[in-house]
C-alpha atoms as a PDB file:
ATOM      1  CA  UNK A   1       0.000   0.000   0.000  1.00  0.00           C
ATOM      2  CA  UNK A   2       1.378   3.423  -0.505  1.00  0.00           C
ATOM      3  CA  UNK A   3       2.152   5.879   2.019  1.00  0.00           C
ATOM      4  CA  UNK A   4       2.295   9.361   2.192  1.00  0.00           C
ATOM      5  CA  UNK A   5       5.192  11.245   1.167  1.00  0.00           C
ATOM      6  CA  UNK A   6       7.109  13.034   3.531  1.00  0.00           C
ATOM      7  CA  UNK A   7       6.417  16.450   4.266  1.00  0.00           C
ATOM      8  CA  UNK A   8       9.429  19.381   4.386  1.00  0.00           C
ATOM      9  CA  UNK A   9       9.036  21.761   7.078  1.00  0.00           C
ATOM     10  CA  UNK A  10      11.574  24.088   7.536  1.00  0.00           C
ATOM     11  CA  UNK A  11      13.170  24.401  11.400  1.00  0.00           C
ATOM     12  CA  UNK A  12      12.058  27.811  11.467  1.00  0.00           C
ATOM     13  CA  UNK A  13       7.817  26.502  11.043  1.00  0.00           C
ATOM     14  CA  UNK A  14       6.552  25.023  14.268  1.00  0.00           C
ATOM     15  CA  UNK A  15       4.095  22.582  13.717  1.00  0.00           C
ATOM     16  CA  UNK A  16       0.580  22.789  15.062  1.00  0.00           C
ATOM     17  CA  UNK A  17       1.248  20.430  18.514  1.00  0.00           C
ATOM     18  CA  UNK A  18       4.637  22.776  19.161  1.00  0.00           C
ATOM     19  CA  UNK A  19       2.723  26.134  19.064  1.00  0.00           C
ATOM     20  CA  UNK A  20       0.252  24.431  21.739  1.00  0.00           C
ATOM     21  CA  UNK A  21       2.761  23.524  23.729  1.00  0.00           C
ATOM     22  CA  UNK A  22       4.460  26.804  24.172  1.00  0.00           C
ATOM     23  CA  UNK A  23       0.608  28.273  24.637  1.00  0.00           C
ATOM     24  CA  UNK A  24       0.082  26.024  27.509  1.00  0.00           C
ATOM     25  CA  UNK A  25       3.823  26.832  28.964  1.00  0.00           C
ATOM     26  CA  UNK A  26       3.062  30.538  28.856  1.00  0.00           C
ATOM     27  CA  UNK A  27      -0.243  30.057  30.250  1.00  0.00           C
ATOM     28  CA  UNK A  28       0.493  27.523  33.368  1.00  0.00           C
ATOM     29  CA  UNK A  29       3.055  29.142  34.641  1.00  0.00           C
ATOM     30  CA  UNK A  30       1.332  32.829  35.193  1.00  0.00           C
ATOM     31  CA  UNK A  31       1.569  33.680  38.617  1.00  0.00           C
ATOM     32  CA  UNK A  32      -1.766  34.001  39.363  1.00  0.00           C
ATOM     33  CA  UNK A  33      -2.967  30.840  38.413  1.00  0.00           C
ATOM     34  CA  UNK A  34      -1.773  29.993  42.133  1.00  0.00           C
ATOM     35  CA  UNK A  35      -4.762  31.945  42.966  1.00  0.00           C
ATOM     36  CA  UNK A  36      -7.334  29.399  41.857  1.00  0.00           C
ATOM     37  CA  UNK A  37      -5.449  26.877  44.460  1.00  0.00           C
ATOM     38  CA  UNK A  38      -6.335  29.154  47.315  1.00  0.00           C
ATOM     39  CA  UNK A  39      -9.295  28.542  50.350  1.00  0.00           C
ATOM     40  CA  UNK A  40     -10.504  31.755  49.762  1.00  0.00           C
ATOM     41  CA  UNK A  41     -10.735  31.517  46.061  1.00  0.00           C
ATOM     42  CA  UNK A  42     -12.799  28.102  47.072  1.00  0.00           C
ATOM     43  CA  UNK A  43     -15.051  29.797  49.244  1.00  0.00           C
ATOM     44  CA  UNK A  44     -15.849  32.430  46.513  1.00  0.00           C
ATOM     45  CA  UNK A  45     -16.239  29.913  44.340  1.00  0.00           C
ATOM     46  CA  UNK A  46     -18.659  27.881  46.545  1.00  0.00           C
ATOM     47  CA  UNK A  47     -20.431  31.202  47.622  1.00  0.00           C
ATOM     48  CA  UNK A  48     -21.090  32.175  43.693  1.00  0.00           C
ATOM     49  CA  UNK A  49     -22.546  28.492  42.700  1.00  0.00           C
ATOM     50  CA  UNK A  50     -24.356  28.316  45.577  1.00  0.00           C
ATOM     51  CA  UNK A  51     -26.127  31.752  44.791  1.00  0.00           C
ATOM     52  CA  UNK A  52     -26.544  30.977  40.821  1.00  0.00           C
ATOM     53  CA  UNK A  53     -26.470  27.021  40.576  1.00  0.00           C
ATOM     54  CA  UNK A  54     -27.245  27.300  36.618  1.00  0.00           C
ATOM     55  CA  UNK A  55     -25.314  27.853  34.080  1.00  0.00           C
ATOM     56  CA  UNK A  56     -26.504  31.879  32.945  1.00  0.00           C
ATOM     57  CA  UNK A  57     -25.716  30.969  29.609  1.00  0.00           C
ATOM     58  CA  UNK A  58     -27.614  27.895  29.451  1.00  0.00           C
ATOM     59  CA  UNK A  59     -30.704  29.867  30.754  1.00  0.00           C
ATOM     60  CA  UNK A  60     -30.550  32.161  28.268  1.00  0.00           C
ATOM     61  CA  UNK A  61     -31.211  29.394  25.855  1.00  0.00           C
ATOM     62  CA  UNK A  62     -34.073  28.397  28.128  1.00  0.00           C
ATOM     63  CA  UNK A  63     -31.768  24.753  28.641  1.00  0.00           C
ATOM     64  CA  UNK A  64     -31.444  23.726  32.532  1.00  0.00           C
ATOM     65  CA  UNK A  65     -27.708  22.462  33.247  1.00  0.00           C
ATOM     66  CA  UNK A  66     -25.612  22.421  36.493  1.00  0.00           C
ATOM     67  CA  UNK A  67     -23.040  25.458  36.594  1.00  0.00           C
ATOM     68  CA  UNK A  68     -20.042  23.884  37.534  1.00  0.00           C
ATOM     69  CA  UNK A  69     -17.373  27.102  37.078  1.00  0.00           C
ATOM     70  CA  UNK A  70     -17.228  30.334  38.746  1.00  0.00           C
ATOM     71  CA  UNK A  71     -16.026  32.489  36.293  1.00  0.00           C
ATOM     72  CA  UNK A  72     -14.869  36.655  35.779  1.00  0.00           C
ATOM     73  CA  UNK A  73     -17.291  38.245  34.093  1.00  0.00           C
ATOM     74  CA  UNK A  74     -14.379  40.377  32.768  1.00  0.00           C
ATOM     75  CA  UNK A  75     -11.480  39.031  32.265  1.00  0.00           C
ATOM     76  CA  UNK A  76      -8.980  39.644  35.391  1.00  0.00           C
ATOM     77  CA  UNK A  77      -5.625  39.539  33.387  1.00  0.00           C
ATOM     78  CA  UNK A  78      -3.767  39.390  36.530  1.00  0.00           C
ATOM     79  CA  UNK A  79      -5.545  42.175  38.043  1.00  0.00           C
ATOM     80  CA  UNK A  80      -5.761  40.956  41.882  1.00  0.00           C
ATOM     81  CA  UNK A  81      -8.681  43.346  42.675  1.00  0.00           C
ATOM     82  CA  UNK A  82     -10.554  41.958  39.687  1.00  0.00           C
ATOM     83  CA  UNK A  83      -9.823  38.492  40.589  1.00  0.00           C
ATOM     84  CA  UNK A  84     -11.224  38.680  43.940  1.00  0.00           C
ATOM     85  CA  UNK A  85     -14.180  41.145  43.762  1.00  0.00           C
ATOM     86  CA  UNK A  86     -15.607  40.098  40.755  1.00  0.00           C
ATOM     87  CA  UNK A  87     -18.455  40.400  39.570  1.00  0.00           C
ATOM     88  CA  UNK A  88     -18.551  36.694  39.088  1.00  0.00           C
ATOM     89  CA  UNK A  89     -21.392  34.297  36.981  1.00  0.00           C
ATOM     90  CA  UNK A  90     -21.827  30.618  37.243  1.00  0.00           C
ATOM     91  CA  UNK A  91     -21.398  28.656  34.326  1.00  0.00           C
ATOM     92  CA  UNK A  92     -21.058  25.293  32.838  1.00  0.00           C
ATOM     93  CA  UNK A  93     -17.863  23.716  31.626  1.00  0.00           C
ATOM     94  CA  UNK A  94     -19.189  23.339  28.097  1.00  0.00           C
ATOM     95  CA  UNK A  95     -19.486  27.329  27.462  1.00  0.00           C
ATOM     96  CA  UNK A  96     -16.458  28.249  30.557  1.00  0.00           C
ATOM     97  CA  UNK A  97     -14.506  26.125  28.417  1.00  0.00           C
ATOM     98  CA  UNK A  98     -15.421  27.096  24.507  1.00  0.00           C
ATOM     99  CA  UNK A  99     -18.065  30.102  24.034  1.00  0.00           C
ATOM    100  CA  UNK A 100     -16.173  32.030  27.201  1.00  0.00           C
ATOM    101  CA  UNK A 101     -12.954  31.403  26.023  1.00  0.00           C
ATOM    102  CA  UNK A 102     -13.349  32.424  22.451  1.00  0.00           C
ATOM    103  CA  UNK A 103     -15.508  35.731  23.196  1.00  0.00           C
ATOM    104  CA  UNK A 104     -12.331  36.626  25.385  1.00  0.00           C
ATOM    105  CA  UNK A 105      -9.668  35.527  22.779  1.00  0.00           C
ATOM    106  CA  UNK A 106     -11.345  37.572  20.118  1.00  0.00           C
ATOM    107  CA  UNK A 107     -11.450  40.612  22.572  1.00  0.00           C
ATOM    108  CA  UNK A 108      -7.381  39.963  23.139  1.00  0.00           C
ATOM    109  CA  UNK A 109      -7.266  39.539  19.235  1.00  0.00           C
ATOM    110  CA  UNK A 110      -9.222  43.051  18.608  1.00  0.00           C
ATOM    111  CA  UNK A 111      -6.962  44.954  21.454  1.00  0.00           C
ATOM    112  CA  UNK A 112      -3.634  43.654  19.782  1.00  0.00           C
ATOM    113  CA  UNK A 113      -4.682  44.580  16.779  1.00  0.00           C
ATOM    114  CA  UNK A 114      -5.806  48.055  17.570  1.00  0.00           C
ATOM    115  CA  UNK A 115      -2.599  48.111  19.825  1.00  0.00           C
ATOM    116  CA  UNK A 116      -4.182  49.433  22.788  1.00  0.00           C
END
């Protein structure tokens, strides 16, 4: 059976799994990702789903699901006073982990863009 031909990439191209890799590098090792590890970041975590047990976005959609995440509703960035006042929402993993993520990634995108 034939195979596929080799493909050239030059040493100067990284390759799709080496550009997550240095993503995920830059991203762990922020230091306030400590912050999640913290009792009080557990209590205000606890506090928030047990206030708003849905997911908001689900609700929206009129769909019932378990929030599971206690996330910024803007983006802390490091911003210690953000982190820890909030204001917070309770979401589920699915949209934490995809709509969230992208609405804030396209926000970074527009702000490097417009260099501000």
């Amino acid at each position: 059976m034939p195979t596929k031909a080799p493909t050239f990439r030059p040493s100067t191209v990284r390759t799709p799994t080496q550009i997550r890799a240095e993503y995920d590098a830059r991203r762990y090792n922020l230091p306030w990702r400590a912050w999640y590890g913290t009792a009080r970041w557990r209590a205000t975590r606890e506090a928030q789903l047990s206030l708003q047990p849905l997911c908001c976005m689900c609700l929206e959609a009129d769909i019932v699901t378990e929030a599971t995440v206690c996330d910024h509703v803007e983006p802390h960035r490091g911003n210690e006073d953000l982190f820890w006042s909030g204001p917070f929402q309770s979401l589920c993993s699915h949209h934490h982990n995809s709509t969230k993520q992208r609405e804030e990634n396209a926000h970074d995108k527009d702000q490097r863009w417009l260099g501000t």
